[in-house]
Protein backbone atom coordinates (compact mmCIF):
# COMPACT_ATOMS: atom_id res chain seq x y z
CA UNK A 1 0.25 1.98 -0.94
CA UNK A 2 -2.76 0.05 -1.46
CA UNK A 3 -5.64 -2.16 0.10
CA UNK A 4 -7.65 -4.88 -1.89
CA UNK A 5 -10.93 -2.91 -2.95
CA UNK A 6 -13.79 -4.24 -4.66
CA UNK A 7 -13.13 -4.60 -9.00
CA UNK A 8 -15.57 -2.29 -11.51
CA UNK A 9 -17.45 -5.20 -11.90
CA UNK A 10 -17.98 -6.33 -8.19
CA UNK A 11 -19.48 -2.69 -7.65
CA UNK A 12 -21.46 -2.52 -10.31
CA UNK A 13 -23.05 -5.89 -9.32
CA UNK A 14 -23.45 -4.51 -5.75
CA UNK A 15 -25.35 -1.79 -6.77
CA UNK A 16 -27.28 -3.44 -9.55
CA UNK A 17 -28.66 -6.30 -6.84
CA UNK A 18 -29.53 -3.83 -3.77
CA UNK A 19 -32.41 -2.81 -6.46
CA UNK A 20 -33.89 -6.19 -5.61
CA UNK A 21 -36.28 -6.63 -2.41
CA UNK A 22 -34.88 -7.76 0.06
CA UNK A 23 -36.26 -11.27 0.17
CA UNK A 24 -35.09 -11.80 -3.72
CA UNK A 25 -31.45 -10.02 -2.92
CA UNK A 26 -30.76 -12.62 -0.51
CA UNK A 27 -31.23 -15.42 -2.47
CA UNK A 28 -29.30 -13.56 -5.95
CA UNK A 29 -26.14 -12.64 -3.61
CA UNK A 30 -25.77 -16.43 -2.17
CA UNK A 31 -26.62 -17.67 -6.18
CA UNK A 32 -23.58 -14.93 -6.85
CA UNK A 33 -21.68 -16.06 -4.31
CA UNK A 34 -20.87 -19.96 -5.29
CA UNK A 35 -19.92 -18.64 -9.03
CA UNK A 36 -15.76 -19.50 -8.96
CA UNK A 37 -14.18 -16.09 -8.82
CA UNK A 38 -11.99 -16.44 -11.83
CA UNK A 39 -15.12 -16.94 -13.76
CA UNK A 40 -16.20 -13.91 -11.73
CA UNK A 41 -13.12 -11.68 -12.50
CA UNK A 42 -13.67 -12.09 -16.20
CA UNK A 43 -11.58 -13.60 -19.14
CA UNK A 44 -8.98 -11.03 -18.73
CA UNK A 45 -8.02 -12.03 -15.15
CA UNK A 46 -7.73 -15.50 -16.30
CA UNK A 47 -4.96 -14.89 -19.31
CA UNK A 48 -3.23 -12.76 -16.83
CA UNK A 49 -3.37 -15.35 -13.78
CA UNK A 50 -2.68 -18.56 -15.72
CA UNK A 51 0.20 -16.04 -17.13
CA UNK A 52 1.51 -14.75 -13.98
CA UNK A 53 1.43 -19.01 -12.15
CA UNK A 54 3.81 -19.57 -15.27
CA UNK A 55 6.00 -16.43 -15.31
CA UNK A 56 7.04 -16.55 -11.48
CA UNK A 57 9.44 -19.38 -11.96
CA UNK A 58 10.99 -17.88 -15.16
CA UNK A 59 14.99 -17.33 -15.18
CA UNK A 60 16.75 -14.24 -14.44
CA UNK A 61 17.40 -13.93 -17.48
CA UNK A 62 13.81 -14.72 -19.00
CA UNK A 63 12.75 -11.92 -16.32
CA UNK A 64 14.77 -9.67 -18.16
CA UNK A 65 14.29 -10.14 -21.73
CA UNK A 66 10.44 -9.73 -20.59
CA UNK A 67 10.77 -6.54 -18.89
CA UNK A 68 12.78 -4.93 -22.25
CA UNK A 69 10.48 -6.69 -24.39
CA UNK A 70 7.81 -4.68 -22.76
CA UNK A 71 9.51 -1.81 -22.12
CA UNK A 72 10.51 -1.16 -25.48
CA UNK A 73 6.61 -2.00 -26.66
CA UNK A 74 5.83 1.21 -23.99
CA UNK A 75 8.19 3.85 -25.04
CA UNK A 76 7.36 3.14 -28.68
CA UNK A 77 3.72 3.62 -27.69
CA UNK A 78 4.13 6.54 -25.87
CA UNK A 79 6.01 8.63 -27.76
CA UNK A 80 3.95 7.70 -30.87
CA UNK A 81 0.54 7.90 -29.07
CA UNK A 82 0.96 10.07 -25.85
CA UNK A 83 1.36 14.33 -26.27
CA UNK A 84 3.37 14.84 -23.59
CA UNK A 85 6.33 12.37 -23.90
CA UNK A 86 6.10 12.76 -27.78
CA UNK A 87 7.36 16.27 -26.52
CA UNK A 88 9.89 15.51 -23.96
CA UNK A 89 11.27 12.82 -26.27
CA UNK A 90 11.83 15.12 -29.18
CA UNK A 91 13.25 17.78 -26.37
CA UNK A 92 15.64 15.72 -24.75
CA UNK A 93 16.39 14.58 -28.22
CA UNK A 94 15.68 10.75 -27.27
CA UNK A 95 14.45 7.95 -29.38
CA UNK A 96 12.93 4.56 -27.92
CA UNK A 97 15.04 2.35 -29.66
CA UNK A 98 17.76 4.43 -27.76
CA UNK A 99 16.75 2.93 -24.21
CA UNK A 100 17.85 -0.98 -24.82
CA UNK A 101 19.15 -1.82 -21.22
CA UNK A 102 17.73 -0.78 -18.00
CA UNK A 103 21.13 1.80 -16.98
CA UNK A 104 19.60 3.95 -20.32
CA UNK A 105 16.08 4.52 -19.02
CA UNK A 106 18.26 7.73 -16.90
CA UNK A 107 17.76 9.50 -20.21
CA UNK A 108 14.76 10.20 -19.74
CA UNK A 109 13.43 12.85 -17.06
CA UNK A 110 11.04 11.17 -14.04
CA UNK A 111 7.42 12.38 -14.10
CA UNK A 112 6.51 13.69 -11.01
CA UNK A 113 2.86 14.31 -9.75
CA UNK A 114 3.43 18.41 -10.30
CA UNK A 115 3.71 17.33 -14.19
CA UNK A 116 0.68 15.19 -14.03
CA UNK A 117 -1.48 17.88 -12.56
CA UNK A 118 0.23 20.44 -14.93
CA UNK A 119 -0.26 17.88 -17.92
CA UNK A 120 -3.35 15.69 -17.35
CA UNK A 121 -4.90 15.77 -21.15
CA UNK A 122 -1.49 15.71 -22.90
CA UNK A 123 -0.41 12.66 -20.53
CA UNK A 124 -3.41 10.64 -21.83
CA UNK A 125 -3.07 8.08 -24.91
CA UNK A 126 -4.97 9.18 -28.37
CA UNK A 127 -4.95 5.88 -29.41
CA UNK A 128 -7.57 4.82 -27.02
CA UNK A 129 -11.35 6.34 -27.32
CA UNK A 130 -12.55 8.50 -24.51
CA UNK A 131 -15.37 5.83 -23.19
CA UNK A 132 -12.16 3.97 -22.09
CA UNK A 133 -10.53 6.63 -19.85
CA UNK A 134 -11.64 5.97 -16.11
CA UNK A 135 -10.24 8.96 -13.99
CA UNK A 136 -8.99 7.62 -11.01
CA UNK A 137 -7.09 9.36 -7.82
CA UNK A 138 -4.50 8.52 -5.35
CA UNK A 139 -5.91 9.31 -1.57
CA UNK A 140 -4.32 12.33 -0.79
CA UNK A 141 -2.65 11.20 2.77
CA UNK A 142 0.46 13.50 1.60
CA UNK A 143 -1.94 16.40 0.36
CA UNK A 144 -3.69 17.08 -2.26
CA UNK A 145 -4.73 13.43 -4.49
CA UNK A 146 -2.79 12.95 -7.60
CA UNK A 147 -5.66 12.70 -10.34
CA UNK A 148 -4.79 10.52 -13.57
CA UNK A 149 -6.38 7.41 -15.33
CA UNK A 150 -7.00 3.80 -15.85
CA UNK A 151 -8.38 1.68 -18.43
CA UNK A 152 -12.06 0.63 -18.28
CA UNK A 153 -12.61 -2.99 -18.14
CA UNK A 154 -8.73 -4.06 -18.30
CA UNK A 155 -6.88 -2.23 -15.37
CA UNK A 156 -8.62 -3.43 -12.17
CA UNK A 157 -8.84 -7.27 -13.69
CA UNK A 158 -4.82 -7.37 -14.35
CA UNK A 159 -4.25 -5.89 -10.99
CA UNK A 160 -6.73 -8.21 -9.65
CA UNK A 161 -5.09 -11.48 -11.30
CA UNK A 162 -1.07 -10.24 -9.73
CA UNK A 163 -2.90 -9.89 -6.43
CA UNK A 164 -4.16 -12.89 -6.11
CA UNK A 165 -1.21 -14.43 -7.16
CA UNK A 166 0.15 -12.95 -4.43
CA UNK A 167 -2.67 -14.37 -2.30
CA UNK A 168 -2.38 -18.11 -3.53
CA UNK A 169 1.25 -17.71 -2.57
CA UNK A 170 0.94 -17.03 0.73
CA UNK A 171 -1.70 -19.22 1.39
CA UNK A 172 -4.97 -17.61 0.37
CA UNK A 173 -8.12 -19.61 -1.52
CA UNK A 174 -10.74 -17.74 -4.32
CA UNK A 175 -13.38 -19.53 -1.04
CA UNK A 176 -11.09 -18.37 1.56
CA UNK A 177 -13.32 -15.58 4.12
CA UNK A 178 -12.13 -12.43 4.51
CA UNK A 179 -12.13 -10.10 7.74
CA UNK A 180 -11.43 -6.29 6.41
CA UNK A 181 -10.27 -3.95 9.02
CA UNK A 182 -8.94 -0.66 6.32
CA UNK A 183 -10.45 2.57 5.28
CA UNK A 184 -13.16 1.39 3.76
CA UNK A 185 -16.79 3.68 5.37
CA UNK A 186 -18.85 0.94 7.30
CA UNK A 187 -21.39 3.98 8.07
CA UNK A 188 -24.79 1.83 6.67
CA UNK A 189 -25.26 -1.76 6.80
CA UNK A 190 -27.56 -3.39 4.46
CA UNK A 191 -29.43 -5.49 6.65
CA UNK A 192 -29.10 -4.57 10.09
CA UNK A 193 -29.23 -0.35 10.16
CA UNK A 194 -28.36 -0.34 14.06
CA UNK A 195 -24.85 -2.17 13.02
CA UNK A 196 -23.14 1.17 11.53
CA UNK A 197 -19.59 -0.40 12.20
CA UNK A 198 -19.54 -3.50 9.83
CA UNK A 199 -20.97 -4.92 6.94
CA UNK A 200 -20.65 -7.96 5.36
CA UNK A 201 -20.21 -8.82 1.50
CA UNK A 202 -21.95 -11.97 1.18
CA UNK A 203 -21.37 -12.77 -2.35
CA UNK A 204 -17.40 -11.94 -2.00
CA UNK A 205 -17.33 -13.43 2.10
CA UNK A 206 -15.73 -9.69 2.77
CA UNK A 207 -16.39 -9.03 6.95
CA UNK A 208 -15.57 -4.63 7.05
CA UNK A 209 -14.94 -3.15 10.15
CA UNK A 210 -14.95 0.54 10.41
CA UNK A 211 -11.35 1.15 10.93
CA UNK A 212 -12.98 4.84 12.06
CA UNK A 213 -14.30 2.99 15.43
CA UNK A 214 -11.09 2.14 17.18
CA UNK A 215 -11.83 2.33 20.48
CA UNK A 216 -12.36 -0.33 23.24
CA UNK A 217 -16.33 -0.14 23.09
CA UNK A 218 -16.01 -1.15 19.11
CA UNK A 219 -12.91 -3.60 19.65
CA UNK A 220 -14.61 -5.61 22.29
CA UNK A 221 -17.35 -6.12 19.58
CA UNK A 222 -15.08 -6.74 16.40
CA UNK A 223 -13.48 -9.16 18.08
CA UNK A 224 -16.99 -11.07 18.83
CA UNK A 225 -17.38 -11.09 15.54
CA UNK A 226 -13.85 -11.87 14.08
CA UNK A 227 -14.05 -15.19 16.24
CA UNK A 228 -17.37 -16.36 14.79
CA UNK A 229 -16.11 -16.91 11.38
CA UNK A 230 -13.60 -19.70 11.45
CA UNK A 231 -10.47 -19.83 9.60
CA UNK A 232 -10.35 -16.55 8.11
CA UNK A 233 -8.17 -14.10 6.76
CA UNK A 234 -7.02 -10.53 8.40
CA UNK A 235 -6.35 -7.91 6.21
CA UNK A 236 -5.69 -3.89 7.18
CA UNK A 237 -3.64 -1.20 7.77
CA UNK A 238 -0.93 -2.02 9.84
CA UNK A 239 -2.02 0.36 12.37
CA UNK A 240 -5.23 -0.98 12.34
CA UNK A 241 -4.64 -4.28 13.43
CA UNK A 242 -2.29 -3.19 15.40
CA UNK A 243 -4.85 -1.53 17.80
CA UNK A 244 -6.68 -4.89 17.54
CA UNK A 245 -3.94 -6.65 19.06
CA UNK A 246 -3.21 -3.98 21.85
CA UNK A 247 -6.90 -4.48 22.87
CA UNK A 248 -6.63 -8.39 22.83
CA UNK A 249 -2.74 -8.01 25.07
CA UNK A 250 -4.40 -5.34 26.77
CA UNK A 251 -7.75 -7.66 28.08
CA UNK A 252 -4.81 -10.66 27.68
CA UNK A 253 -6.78 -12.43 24.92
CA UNK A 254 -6.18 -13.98 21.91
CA UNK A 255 -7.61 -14.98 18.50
CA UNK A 256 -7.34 -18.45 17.52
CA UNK A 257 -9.11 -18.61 14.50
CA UNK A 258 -7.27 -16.78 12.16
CA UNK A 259 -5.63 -18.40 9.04
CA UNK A 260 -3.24 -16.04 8.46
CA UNK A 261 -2.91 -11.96 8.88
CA UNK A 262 -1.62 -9.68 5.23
CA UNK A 263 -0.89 -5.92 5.53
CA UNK A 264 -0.70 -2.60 3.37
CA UNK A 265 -1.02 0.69 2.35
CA UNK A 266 0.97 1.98 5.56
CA UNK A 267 4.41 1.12 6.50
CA UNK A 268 4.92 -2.15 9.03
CA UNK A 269 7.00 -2.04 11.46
CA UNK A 270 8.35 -4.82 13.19
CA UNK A 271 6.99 -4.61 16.78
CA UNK A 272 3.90 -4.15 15.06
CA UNK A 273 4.49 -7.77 13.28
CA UNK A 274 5.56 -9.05 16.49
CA UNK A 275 2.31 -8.23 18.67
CA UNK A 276 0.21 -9.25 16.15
CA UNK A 277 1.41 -12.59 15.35
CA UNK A 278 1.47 -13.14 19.10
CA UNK A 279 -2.25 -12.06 19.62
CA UNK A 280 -3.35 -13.37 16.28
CA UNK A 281 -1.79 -17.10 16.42
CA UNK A 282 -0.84 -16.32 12.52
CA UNK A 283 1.72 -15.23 10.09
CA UNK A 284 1.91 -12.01 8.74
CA UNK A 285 2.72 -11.22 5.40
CA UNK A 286 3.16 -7.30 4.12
CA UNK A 287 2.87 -6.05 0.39
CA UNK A 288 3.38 -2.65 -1.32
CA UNK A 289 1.80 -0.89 -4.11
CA UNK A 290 0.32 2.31 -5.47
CA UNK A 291 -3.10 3.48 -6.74
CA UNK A 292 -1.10 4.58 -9.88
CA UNK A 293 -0.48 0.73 -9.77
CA UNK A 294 3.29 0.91 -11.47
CA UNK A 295 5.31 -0.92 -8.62
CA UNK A 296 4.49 -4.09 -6.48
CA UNK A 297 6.07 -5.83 -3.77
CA UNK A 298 5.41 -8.44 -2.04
CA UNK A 299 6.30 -11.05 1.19
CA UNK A 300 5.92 -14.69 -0.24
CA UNK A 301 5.64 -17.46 1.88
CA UNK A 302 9.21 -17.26 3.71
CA UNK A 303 7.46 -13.47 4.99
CA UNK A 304 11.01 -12.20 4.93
CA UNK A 305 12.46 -10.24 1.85
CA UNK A 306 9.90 -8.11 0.02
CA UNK A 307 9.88 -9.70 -3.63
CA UNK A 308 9.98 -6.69 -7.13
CA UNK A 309 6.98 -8.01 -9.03
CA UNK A 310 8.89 -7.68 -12.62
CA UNK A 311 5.74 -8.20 -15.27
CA UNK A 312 4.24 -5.48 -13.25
CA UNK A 313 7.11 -2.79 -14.44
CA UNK A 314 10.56 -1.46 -13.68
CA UNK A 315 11.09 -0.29 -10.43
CA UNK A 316 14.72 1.63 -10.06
CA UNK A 317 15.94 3.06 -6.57
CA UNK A 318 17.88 5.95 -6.82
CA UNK A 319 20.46 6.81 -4.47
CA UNK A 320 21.39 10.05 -2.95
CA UNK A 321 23.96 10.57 -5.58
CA UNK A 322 21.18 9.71 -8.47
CA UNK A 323 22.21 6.22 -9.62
CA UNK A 324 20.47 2.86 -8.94
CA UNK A 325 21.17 0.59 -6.02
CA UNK A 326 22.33 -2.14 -6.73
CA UNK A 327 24.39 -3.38 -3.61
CA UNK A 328 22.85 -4.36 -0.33
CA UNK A 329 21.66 -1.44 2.10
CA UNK A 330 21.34 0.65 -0.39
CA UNK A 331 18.51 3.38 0.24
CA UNK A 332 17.00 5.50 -2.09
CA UNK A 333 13.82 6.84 -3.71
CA UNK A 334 11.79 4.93 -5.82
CA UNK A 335 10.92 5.29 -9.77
CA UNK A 336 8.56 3.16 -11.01
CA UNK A 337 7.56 2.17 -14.34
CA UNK A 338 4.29 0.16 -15.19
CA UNK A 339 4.32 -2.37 -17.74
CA UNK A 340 0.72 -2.41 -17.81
CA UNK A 341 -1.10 0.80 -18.30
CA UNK A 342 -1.13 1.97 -21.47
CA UNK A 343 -3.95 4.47 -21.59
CA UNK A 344 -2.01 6.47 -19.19
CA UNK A 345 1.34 5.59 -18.98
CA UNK A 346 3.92 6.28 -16.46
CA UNK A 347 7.30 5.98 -17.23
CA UNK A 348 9.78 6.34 -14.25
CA UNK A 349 7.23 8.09 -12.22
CA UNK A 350 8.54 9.55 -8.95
CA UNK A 351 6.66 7.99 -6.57
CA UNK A 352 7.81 9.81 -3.19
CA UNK A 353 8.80 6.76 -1.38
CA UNK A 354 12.36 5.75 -0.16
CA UNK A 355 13.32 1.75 -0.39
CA UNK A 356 15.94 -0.18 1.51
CA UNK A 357 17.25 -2.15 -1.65
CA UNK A 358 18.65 -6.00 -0.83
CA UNK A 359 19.42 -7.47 -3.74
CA UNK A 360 19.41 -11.52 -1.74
CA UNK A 361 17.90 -14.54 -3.57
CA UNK A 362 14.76 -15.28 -1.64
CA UNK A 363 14.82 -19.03 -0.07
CA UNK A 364 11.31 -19.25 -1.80
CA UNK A 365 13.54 -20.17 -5.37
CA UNK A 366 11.96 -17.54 -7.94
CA UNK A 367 14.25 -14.91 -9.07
CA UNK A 368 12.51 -11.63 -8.40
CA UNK A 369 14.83 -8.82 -7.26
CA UNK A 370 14.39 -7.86 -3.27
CA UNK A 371 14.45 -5.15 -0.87
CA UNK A 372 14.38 -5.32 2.13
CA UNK A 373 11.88 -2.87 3.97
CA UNK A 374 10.33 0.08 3.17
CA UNK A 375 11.25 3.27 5.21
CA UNK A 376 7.90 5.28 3.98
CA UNK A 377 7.16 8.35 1.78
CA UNK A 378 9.54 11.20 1.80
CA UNK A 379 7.15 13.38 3.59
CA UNK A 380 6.97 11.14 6.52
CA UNK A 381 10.94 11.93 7.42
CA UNK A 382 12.23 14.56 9.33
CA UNK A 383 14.13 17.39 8.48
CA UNK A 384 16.77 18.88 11.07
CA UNK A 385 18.97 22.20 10.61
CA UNK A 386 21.37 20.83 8.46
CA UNK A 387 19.13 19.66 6.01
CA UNK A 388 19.53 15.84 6.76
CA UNK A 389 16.33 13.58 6.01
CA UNK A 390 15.77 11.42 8.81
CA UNK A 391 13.67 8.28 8.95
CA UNK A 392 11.32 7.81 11.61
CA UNK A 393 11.66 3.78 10.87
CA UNK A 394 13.63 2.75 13.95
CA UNK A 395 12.57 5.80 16.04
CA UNK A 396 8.59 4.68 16.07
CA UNK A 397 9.94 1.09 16.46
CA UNK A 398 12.27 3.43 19.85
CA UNK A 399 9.09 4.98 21.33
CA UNK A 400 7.07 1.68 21.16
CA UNK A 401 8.78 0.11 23.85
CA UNK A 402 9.26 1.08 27.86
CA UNK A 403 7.38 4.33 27.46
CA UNK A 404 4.56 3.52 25.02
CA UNK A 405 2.43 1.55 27.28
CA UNK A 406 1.32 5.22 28.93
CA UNK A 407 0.55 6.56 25.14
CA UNK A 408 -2.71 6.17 23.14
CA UNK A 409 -1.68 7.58 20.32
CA UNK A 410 1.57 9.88 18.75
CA UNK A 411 2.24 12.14 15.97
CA UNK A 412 5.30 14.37 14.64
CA UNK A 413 4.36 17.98 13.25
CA UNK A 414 6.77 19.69 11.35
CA UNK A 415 6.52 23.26 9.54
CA UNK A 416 10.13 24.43 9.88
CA UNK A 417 13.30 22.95 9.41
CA UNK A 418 14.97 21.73 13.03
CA UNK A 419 12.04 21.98 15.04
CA UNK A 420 9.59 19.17 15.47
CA UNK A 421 6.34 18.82 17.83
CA UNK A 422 5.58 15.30 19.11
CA UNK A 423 1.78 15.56 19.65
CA UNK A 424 0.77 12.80 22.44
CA UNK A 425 -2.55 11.60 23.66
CA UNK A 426 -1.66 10.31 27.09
CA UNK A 427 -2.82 7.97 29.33
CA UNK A 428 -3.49 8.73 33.03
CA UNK A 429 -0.61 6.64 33.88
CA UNK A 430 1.73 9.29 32.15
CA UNK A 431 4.09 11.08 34.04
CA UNK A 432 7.06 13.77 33.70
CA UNK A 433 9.22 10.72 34.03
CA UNK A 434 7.47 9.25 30.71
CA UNK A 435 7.95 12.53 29.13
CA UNK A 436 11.60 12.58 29.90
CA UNK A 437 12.22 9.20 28.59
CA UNK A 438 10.61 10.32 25.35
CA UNK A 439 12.71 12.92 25.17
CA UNK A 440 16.15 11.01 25.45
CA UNK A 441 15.07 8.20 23.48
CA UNK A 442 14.74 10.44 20.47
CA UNK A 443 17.78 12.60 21.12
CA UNK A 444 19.81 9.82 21.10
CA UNK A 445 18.20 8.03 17.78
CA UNK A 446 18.02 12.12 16.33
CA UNK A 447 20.87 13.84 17.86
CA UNK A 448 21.09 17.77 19.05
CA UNK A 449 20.33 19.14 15.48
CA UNK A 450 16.57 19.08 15.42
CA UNK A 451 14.54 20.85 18.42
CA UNK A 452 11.50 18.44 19.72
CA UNK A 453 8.44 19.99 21.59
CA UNK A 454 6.21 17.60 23.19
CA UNK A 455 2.40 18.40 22.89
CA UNK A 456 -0.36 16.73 24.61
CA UNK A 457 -3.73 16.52 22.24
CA UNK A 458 -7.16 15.26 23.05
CA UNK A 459 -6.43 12.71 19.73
CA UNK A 460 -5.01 12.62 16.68
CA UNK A 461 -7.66 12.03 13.17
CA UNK A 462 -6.85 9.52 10.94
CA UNK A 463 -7.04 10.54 7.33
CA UNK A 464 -10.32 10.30 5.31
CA UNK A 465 -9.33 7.08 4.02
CA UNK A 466 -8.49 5.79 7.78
CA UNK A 467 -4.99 5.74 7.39
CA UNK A 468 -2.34 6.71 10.19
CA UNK A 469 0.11 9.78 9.40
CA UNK A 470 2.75 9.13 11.16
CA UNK A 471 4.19 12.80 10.72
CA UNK A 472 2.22 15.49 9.32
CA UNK A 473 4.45 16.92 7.46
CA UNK A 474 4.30 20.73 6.09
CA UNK A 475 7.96 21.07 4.71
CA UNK A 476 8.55 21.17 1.04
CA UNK A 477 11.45 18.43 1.30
């Protein structure tokens, strides 16, 4: 999953204007600053944004014809261009024009991020010169980071013009502020060294808050800040904010200055939607995506059903039995397909995550295909004795109620197969009786086949990224 991060160009303007005194920075970052930000983003944002406004109101059936248009363009490309699937076509003895409806793409084998690693040079287009290859990573929350590549120049300005599509539909402006709280290192401030905590973009209006300073001594001061710029927008982690607004219930405050609140990277849960609409007086909307940047969802403005972004590639969920869902509660994993990235392409790429499909028409009118929540990656379930996968979606949602309000902080630890150990950092107010409550609550949503431990810790790290494992998991599942 992924957070909005600054384009290739945006850095490289960064960097090229901290060369400048100070004095002369200044005034270049404010000139920078009042330049539009599609003229900004480049010509190849524009095509695709002015594209995108168009092709969200197409038909079903113009969706369609699009995405097989498209896909067909890719598989030709790839096995004519592109080692390693000109080898596992002529292996599996397939032919592009062979895959002409979406039931077909089953013929060929998933790439998973073993045969990336295994297969980085032969995975890589010849068609494109090497000045265009930018090697890229995913963040490693899981383990080690899945290395591969985008295109120079194209990738991050298409992926910038569906995100702000997403942003205009939910309600954001190109001159709207924003108020980061993600991963993003906040550890030297331009202008102020004694600030190590935040920094502020000025030509982008980008607030960051360390999301690596969540304690009350920090909060009390990012909220100080977060109320003196007016009508902005909150964007983080969803465990992020959601320490935000257990500070503000906590000191019983509230913000009232926030236009609306958007989430990713992490899973959301619902009584973390719930708190922070309630201490953020805003709507919160939730998206998914990847670093490998092959499947997007998205809230729109109804914030209800997550929407399958179809010019962005061909997301299938595969059931336990190994077809697609296509009828309502269906869960499976996800294999995405990006319509996009042809330096490096990946074609029903095993992404790890498991999807609650829907399949309702969204009250919004545009005909994407739904789902309805995402449980999280297959390494943050549980395994018990039998072998049974179990997701920790409404147990988290369980432990956040009664009990929670005498825990800091919780983590599951697993490293053998029906035996788990809860890790807790406890507040004084914790008793035996807490501990017992724990204990039923998550027999009763786990039942007797999986041994749980409770362990008290001093705290629990985020990653290096500043994202919240909610199991570390050590099982090859």
């Amino acid at each position: 999953m992924f957070s909005r991060s600054l384009t290739d160009l945006e850095q490289r303007s960064l960097k090229s204007v901290e060369k400048f005194p100070q004095s002369l920075r200044r005034f270049v970052e404010h000139g920078y600053r009042i330049v539009p930000l599609p003229i900004r983003e480049g010509q190849i944002f524009r095509n695709w944004k002015k594209f995108l406004d168009e092709s969200q109101w197409w038909s079903k059936s113009e969706i369609e014809e699009y995405q097989l248009e498209n896909l067909s363009k890719l598989l030709n490309h790839a096995c004519k261009n592109v080692p390693y699937y000109r080898s596992l076509f002529k292996r599996e003895g397939i032919k592009p024009a062979d895959i002409d409806d979406f039931d077909k793409l089953s013929l060929i084998p998933p790439l998973t991020k073993n045969i990336i690693k295994n297969n980085l040079d032969k995975l890589k287009a010849q068609n494109y010169s090497e000045s265009k290859f930018k090697l890229t990573a995913t963040s490693g929350s899981t383990g080690v980071p899945t290395v591969f590549y985008h295109e120079k120049g194209k990738s991050k300005a298409i992926e910038q013009a569906f995100h702000w599509r997403y942003r205009n539909t939910i309600g954001v402006k190109y001159s709207d502020e924003y108020i980061y709280l993600t991963g993003i290192v906040t550890n030297l401030n331009r202008f102020d060294e004694k600030v190590s905590w935040s920094k502020y973009y000025i030509p982008y209006r980008i607030l960051v808050l360390s999301s690596f300073h969540l304690n009350d001594f920090y909060l009390k001061r990012y909220v100080k800040l977060i109320r003196s710029r007016p009508n902005s927008i909150l964007f983080g982690f969803p465990s992020n904010l959601y320490a935000l607004a257990k500070y503000l219930e906590k000191n019983e405050e509230t913000l009232d200055n926030i236009k609306l609140t958007h989430t990713g990277s992490e899973n959301s849960y619902p009584y973390q939607r719930s708190l922070m609409e309630s201490q953020f007086n805003s709507r919160v909307f939730d998206h998914y995506g990847n670093a490998e940047l092959c499947a997007l969802f998205h809230q729109c403005e109804q914030a209800d059903l997550y929407h399958i972004v179809p010019e962005y590639g061909v997301s299938e969920i595969i059931n336990q039995h190994g077809k697609v869902a296509k009828n309502m509660g269906d869960i499976g994993k996800l294999y995405a397909t990006s319509l996009t990235n042809y330096i490096f392409p990946f074609i029903r790429y095993d992404t790890e995550d498991i999807i609650e499909y829907s399949g309702k028409s969204c009250k919004c009118g545009r005909s994407f295909s739904t789902i309805k929540s995402i449980q999280g990656r297959i390494q943050e379930f549980l395994v018990d004795r039998t072998g049974i996968k179990m997701s920790l979606t409404g147990v988290i949602g369980a432990l956040h109620g009664m009990v929670f309000k005498n825990m800091e902080k919780f983590q599951f630890f697993q490293e053998e197969r029906g035996e788990t150990i809860l890790k807790i950092v406890k507040r004084d107010a914790f008793t035996n009786l807490d501990k017992d409550s724990i204990l039923k609550t998550l027999y009763s949503k786990m039942g007797k086949d999986i041994n749980i431990k409770i362990e008290f810790v001093d705290d629990i790290k985020r990653t290096s990224r500043g994202k919240f494992i909610w199991v570390e998991q050590k099982l090859s599942i």
